[in-house]
PDB file of N, CA and C in Angstrom:
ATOM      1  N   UNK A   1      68.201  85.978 130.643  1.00  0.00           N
ATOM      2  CA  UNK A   1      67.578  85.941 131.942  1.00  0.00           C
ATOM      3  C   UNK A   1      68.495  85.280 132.967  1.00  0.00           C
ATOM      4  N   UNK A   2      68.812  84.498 132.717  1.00  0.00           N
ATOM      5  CA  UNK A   2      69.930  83.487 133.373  1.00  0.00           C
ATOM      6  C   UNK A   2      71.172  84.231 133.704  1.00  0.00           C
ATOM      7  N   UNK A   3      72.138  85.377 132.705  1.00  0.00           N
ATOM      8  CA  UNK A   3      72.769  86.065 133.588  1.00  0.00           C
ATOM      9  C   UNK A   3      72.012  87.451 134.202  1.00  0.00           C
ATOM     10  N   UNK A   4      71.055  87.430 134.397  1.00  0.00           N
ATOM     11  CA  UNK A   4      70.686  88.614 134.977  1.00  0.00           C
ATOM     12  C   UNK A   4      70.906  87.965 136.576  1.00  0.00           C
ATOM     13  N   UNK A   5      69.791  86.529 136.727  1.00  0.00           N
ATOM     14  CA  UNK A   5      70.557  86.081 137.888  1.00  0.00           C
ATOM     15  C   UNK A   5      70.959  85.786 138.286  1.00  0.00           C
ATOM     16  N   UNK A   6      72.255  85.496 137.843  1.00  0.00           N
ATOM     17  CA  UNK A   6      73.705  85.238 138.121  1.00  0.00           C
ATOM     18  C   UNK A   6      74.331  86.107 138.424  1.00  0.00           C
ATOM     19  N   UNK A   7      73.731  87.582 137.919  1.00  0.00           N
ATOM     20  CA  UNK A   7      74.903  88.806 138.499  1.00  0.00           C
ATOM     21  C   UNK A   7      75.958  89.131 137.287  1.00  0.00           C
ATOM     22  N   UNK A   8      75.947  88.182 136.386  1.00  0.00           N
ATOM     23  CA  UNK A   8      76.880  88.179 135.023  1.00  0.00           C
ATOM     24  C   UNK A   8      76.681  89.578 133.982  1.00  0.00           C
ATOM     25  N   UNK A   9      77.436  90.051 133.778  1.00  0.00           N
ATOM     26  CA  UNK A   9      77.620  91.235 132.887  1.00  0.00           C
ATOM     27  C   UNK A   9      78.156  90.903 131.640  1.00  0.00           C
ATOM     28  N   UNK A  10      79.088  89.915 131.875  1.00  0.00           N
ATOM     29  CA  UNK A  10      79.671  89.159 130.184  1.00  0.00           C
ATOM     30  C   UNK A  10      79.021  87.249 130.018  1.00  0.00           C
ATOM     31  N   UNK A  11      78.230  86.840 129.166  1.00  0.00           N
ATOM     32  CA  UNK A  11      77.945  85.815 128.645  1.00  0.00           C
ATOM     33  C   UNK A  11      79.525  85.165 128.048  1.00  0.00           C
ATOM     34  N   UNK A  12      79.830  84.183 128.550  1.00  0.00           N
ATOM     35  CA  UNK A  12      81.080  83.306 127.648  1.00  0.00           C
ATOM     36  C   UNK A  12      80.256  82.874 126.507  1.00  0.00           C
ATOM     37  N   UNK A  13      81.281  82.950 125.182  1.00  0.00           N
ATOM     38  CA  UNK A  13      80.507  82.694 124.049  1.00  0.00           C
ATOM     39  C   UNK A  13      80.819  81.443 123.602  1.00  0.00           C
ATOM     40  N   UNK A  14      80.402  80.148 122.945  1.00  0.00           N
ATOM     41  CA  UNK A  14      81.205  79.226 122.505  1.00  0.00           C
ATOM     42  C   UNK A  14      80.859  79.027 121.394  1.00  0.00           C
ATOM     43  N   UNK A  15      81.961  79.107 120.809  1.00  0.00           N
ATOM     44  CA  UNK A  15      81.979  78.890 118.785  1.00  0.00           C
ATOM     45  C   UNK A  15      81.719  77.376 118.584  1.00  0.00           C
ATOM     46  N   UNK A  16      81.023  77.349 117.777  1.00  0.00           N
ATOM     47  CA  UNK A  16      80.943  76.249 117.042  1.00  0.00           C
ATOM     48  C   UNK A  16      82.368  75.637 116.416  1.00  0.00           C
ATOM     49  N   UNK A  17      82.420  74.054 116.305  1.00  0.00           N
ATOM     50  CA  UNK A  17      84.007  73.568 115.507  1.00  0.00           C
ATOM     51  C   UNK A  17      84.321  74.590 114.344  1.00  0.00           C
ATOM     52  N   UNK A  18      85.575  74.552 114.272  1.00  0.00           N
ATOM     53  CA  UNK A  18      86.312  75.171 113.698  1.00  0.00           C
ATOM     54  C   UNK A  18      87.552  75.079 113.189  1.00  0.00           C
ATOM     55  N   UNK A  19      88.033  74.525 111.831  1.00  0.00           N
ATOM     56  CA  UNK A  19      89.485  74.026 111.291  1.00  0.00           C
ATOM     57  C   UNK A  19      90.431  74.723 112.442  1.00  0.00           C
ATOM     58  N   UNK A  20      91.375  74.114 112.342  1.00  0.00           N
ATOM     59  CA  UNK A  20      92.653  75.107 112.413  1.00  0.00           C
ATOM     60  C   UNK A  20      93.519  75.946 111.871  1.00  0.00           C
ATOM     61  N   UNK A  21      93.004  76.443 110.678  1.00  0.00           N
ATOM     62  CA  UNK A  21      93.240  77.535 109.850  1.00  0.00           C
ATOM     63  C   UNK A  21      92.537  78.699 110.164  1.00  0.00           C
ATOM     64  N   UNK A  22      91.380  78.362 110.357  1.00  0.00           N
ATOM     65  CA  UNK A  22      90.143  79.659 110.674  1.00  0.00           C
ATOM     66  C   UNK A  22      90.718  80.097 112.113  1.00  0.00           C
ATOM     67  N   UNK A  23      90.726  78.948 113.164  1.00  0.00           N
ATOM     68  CA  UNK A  23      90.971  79.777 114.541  1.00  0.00           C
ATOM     69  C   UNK A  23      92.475  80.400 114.636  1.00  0.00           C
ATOM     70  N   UNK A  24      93.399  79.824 113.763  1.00  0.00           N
ATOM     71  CA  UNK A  24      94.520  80.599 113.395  1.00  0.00           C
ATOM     72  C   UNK A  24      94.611  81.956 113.223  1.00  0.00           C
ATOM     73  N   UNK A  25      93.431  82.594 112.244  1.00  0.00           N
ATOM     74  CA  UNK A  25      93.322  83.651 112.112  1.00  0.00           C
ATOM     75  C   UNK A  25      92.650  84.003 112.871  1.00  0.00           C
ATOM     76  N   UNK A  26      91.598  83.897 113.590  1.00  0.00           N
ATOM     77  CA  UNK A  26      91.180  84.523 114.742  1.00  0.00           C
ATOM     78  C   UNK A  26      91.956  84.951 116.155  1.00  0.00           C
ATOM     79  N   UNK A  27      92.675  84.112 115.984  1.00  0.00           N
ATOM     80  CA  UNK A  27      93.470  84.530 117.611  1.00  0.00           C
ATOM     81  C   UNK A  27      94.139  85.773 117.896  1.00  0.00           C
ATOM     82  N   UNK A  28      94.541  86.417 116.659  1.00  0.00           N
ATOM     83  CA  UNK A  28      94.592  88.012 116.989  1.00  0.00           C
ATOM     84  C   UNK A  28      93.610  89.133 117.610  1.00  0.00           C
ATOM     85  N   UNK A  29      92.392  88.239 117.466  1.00  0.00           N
ATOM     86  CA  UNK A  29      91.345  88.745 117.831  1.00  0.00           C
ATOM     87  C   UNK A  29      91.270  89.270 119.389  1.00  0.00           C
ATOM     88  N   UNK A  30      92.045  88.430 119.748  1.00  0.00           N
ATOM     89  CA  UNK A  30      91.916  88.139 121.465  1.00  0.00           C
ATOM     90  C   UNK A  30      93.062  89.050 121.972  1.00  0.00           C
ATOM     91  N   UNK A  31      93.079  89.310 123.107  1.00  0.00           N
ATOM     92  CA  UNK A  31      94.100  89.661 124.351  1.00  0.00           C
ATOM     93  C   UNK A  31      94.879  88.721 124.130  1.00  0.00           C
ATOM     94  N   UNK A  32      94.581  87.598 124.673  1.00  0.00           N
ATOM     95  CA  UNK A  32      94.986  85.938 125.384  1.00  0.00           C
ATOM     96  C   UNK A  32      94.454  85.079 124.730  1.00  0.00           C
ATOM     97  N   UNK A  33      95.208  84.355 124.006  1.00  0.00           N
ATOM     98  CA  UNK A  33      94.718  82.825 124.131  1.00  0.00           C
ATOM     99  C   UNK A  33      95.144  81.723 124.350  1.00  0.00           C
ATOM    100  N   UNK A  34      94.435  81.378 125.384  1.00  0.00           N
ATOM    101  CA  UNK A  34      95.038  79.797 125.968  1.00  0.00           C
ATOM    102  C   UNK A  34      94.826  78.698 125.281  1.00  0.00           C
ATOM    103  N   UNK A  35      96.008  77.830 124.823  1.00  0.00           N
ATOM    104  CA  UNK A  35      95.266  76.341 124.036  1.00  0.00           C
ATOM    105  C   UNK A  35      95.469  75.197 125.487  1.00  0.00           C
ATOM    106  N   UNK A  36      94.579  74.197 125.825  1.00  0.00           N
ATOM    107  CA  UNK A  36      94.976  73.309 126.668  1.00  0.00           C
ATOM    108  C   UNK A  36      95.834  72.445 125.908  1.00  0.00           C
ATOM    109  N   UNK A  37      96.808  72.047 126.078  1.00  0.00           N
ATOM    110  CA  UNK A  37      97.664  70.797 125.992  1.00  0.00           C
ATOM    111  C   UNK A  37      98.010  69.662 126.254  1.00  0.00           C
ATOM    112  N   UNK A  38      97.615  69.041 126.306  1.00  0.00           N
ATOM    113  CA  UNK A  38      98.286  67.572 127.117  1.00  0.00           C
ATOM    114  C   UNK A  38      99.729  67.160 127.042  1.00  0.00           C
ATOM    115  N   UNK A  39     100.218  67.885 126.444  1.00  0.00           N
ATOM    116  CA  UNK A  39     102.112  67.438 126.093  1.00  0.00           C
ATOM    117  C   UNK A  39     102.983  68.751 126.879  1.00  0.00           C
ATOM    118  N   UNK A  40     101.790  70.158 126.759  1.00  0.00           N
ATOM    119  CA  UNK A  40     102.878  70.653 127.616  1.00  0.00           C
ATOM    120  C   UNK A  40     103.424  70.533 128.581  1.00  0.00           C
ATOM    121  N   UNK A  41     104.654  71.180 129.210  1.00  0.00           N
ATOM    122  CA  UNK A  41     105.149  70.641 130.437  1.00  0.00           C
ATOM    123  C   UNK A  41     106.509  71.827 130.775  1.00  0.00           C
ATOM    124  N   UNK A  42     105.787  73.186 129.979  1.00  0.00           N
ATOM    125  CA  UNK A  42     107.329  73.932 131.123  1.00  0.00           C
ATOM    126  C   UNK A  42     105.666  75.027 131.251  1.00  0.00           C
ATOM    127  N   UNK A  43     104.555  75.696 130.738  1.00  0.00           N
ATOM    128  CA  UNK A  43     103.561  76.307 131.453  1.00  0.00           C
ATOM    129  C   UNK A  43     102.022  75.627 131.762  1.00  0.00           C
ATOM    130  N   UNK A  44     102.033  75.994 132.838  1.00  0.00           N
ATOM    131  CA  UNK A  44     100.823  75.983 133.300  1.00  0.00           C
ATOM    132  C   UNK A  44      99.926  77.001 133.332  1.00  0.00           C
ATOM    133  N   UNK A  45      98.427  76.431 133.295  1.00  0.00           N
ATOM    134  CA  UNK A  45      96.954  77.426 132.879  1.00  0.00           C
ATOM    135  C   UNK A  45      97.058  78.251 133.851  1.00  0.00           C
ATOM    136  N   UNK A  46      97.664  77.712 135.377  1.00  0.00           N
ATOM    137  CA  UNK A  46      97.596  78.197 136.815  1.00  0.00           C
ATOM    138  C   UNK A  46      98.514  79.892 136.683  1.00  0.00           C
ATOM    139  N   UNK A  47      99.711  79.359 135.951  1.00  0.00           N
ATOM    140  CA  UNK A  47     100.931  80.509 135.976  1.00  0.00           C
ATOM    141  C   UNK A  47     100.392  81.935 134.682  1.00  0.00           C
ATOM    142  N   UNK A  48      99.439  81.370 133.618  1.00  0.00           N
ATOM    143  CA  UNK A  48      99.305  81.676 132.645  1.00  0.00           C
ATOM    144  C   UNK A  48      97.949  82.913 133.263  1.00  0.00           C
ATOM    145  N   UNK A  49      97.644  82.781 134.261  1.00  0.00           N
ATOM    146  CA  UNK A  49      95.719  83.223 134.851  1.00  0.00           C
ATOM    147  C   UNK A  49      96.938  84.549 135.905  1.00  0.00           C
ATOM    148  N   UNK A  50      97.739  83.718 136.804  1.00  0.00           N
ATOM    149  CA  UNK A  50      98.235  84.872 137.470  1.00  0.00           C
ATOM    150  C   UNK A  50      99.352  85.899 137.376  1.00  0.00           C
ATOM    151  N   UNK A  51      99.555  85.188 135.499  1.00  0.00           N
ATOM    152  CA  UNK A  51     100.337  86.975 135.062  1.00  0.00           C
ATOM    153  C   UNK A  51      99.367  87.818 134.587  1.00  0.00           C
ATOM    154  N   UNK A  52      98.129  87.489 134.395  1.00  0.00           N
ATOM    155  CA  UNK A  52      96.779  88.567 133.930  1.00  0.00           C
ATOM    156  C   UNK A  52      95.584  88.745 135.289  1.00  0.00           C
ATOM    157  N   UNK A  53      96.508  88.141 136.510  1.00  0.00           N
ATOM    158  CA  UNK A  53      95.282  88.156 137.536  1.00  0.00           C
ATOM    159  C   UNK A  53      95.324  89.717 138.496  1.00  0.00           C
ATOM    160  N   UNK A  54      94.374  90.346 138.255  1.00  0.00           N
ATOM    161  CA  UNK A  54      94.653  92.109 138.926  1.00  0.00           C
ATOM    162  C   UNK A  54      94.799  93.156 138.104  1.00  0.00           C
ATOM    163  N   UNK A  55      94.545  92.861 136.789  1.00  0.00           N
ATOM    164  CA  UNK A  55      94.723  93.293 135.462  1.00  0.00           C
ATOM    165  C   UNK A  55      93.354  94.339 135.450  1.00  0.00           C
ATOM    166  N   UNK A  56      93.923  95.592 135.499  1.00  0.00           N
ATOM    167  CA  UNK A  56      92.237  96.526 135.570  1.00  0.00           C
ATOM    168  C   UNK A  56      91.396  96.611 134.603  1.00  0.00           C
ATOM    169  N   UNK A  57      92.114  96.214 133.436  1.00  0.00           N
ATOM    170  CA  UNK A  57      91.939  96.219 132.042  1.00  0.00           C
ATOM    171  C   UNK A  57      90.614  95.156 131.549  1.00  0.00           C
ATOM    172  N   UNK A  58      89.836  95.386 131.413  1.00  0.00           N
ATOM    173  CA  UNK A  58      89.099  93.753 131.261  1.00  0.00           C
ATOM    174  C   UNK A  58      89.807  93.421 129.445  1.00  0.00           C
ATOM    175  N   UNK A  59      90.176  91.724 129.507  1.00  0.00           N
ATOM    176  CA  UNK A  59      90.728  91.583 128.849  1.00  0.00           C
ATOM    177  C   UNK A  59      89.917  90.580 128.013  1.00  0.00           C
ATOM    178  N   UNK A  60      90.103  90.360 126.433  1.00  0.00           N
ATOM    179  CA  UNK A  60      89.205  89.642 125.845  1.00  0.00           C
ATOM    180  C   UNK A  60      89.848  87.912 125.590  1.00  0.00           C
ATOM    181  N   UNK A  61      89.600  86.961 126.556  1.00  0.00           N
ATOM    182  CA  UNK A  61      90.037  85.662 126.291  1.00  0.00           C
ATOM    183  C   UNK A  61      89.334  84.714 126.096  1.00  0.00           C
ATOM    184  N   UNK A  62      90.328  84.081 125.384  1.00  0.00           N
ATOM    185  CA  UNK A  62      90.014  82.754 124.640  1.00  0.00           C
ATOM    186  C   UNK A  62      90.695  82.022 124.491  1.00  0.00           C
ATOM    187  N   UNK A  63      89.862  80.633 125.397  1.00  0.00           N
ATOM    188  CA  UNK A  63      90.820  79.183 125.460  1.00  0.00           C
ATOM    189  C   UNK A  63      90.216  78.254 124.240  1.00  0.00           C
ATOM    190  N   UNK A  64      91.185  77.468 123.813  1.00  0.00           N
ATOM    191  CA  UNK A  64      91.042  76.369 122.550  1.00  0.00           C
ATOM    192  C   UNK A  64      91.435  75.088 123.423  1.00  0.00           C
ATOM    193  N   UNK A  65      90.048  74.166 123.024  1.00  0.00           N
ATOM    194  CA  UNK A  65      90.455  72.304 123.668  1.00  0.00           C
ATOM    195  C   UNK A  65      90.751  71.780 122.355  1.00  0.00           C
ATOM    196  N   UNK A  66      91.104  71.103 122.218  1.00  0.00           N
ATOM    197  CA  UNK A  66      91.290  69.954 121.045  1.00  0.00           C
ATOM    198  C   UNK A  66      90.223  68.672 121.442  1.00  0.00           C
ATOM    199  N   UNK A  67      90.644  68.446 120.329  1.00  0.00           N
ATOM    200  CA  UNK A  67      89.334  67.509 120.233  1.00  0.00           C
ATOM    201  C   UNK A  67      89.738  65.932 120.938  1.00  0.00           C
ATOM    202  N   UNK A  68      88.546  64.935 121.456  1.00  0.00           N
ATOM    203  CA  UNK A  68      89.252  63.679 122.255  1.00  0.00           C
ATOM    204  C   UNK A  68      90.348  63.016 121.165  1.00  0.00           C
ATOM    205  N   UNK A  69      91.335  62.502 122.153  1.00  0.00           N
ATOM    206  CA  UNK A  69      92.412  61.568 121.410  1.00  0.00           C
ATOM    207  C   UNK A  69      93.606  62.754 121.115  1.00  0.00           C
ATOM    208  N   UNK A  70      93.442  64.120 121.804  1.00  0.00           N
ATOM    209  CA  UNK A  70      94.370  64.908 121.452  1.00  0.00           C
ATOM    210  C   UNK A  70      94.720  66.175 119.940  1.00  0.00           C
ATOM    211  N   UNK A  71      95.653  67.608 120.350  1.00  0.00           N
ATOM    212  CA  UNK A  71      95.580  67.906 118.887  1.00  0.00           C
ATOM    213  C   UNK A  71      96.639  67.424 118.453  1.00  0.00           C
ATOM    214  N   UNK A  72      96.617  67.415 116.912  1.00  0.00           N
ATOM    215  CA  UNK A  72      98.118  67.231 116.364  1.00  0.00           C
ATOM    216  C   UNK A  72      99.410  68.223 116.635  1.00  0.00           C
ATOM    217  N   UNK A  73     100.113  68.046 116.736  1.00  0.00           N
ATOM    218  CA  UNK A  73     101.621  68.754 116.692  1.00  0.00           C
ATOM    219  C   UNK A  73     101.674  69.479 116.077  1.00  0.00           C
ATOM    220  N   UNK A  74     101.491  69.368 115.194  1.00  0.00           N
ATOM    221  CA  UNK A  74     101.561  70.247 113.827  1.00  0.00           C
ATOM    222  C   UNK A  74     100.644  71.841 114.148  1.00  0.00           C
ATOM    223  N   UNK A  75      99.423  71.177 114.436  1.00  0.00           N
ATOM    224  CA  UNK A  75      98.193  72.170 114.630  1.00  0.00           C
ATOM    225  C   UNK A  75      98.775  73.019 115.775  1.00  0.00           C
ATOM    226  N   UNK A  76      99.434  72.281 116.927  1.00  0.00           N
ATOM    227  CA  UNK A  76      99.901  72.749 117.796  1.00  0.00           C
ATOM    228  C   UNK A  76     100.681  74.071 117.442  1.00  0.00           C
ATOM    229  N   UNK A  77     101.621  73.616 117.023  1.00  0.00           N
ATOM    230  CA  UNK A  77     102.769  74.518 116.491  1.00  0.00           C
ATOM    231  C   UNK A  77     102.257  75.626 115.347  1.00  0.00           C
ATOM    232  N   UNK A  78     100.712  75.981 114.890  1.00  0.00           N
ATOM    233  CA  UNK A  78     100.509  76.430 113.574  1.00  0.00           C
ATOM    234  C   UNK A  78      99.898  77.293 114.863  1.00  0.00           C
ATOM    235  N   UNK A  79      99.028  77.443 116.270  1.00  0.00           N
ATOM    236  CA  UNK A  79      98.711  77.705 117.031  1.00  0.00           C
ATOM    237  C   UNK A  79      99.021  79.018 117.832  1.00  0.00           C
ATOM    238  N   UNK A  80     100.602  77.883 118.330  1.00  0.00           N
ATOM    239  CA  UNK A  80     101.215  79.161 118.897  1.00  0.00           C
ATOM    240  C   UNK A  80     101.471  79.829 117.913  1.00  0.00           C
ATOM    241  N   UNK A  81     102.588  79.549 116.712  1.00  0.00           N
ATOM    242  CA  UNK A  81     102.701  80.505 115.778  1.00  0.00           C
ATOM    243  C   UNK A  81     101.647  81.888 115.551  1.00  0.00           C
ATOM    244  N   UNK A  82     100.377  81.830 115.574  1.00  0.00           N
ATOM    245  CA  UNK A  82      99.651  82.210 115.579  1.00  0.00           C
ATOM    246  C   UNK A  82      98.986  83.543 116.401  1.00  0.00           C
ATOM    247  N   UNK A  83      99.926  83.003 118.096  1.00  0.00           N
ATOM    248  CA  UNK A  83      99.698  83.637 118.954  1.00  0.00           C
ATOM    249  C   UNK A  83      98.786  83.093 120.559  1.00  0.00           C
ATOM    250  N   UNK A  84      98.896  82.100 120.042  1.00  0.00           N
ATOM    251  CA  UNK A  84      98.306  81.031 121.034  1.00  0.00           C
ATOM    252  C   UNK A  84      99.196  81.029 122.519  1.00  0.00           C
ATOM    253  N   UNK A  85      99.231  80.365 123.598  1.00  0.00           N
ATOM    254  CA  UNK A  85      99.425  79.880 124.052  1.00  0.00           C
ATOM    255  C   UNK A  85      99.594  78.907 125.135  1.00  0.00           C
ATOM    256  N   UNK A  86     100.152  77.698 124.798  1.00  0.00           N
ATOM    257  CA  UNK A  86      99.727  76.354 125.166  1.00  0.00           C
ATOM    258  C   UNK A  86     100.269  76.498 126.562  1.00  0.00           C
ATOM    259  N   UNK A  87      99.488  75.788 127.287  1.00  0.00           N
ATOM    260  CA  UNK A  87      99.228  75.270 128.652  1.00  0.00           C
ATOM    261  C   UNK A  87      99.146  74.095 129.442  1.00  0.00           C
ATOM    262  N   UNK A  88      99.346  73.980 130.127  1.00  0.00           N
ATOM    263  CA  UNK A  88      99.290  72.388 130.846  1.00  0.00           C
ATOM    264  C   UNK A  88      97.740  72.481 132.235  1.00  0.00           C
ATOM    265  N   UNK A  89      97.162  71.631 131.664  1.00  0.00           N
ATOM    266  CA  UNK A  89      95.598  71.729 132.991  1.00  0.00           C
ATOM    267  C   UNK A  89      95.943  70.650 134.135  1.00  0.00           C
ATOM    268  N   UNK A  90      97.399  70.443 133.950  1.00  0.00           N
ATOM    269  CA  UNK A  90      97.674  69.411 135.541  1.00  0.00           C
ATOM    270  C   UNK A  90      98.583  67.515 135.045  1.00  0.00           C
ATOM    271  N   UNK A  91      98.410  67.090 135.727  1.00  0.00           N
ATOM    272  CA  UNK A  91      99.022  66.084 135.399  1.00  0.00           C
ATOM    273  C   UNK A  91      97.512  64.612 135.016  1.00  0.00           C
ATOM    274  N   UNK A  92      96.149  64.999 134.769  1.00  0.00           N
ATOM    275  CA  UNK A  92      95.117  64.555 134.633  1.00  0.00           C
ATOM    276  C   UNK A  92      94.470  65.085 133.100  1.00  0.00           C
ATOM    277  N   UNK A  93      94.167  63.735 132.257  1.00  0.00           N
ATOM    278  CA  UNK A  93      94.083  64.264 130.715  1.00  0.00           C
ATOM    279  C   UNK A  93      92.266  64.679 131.545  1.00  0.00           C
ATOM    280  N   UNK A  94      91.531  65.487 130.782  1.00  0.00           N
ATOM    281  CA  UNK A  94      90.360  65.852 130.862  1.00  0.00           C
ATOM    282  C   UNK A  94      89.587  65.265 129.177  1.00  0.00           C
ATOM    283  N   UNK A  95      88.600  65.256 129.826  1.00  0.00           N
ATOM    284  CA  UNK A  95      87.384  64.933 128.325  1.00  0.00           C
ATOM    285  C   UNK A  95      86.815  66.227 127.829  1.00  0.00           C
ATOM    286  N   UNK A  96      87.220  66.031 126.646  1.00  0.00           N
ATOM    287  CA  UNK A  96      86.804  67.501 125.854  1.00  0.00           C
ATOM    288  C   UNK A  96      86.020  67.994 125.909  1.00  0.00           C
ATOM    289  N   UNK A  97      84.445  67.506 126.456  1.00  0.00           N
ATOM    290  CA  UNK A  97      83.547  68.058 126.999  1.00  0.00           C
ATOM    291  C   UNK A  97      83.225  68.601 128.365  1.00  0.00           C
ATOM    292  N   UNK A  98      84.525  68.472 129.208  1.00  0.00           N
ATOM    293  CA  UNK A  98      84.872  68.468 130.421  1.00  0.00           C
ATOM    294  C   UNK A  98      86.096  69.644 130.692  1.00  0.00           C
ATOM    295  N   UNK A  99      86.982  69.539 130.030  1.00  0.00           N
ATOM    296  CA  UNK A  99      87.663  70.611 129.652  1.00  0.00           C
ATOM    297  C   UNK A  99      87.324  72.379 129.796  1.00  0.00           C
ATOM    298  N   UNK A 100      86.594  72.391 128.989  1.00  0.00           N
ATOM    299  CA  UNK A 100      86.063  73.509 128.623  1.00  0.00           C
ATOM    300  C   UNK A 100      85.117  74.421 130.238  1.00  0.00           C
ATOM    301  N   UNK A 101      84.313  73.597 130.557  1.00  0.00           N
ATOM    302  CA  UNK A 101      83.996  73.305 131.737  1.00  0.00           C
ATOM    303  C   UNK A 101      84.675  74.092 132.972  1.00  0.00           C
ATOM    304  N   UNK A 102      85.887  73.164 133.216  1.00  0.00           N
ATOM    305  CA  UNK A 102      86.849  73.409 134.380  1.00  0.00           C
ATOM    306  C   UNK A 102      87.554  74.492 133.856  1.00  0.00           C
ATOM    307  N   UNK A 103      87.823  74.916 133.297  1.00  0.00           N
ATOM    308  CA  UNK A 103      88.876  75.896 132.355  1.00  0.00           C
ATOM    309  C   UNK A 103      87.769  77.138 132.734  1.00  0.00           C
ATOM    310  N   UNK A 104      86.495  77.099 132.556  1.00  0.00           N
ATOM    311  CA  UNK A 104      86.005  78.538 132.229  1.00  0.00           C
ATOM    312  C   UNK A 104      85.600  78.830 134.161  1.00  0.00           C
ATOM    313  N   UNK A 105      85.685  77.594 135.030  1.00  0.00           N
ATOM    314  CA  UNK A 105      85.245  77.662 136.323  1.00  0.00           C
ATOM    315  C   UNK A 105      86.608  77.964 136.919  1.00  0.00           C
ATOM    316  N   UNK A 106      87.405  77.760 136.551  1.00  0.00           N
ATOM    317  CA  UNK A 106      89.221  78.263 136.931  1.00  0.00           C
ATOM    318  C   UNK A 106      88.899  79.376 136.323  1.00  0.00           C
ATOM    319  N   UNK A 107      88.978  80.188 135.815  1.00  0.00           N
ATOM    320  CA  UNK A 107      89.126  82.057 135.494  1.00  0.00           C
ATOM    321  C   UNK A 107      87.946  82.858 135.808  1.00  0.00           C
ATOM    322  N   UNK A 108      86.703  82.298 136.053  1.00  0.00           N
ATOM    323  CA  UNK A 108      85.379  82.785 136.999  1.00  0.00           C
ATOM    324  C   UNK A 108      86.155  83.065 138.605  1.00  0.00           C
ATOM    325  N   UNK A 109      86.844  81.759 138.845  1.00  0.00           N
ATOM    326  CA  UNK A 109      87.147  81.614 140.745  1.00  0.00           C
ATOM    327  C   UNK A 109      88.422  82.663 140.192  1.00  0.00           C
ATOM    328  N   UNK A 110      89.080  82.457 139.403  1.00  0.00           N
ATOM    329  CA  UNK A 110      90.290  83.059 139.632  1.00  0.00           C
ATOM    330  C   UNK A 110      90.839  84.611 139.491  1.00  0.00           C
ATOM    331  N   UNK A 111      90.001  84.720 138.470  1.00  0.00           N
ATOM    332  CA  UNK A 111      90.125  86.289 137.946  1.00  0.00           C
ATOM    333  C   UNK A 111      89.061  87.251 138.404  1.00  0.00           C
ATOM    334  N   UNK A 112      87.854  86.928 138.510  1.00  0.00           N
ATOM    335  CA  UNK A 112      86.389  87.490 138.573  1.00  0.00           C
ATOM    336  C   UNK A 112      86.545  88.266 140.354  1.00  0.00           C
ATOM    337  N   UNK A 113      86.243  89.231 140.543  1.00  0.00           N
ATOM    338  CA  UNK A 113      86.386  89.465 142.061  1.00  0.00           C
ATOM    339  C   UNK A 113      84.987  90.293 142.306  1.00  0.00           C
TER     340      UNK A 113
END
């Protein structure tokens, strides 16, 4: 009911936690997937939205937060491997419940026309 009046045609879905083995294998699933980062520092979410922004294609994405206190390196790197890729949300760490949030209200304003 709620996207009927909103005008919404796609519901964002949010998975329940999930190892980093399982979403490993899922990320083929996707078009895109963005992980937020806090260590990255050569891309940004900003640069990452406007090489897919005008895209006629509707595309199937999916961003990954890590959990508070940061992900591991390791996980990081098992990630992209994977097909991930990591992003920078600014020079401001966000709360993982907050994250998710701003991330899905950045590609609504940004992509959605």
């Amino acid at each position: 009911m709620a996207s009927k009046q909103s005008g919404r045609d796609i519901i964002p879905k949010v998975e329940n936690l999930i190892n980093v083995k399982t979403l490993g294998d899922k990320i083929s699933e996707f078009d895109l997937v963005l992980l937020a980062y806090e260590n990255e520092n050569e891309k940004s979410f900003k640069e990452e939205l406007q090489k897919i922004k005008g895209t006629k294609d509707k595309l199937k994405l999916a961003i990954i937060i890590g959990p508070e206190g940061g992900i591991d390196e390791t996980e990081v790197e098992n990630l992209i491997q994977n097909g991930a890729k990591s992003v920078s949300l600014g020079k401001r760490i966000l709360r993982t419940e907050t994250a998710p949030l701003v991330m899905s209200a950045i590609i609504m304003y940004d992509l959605e026309s």
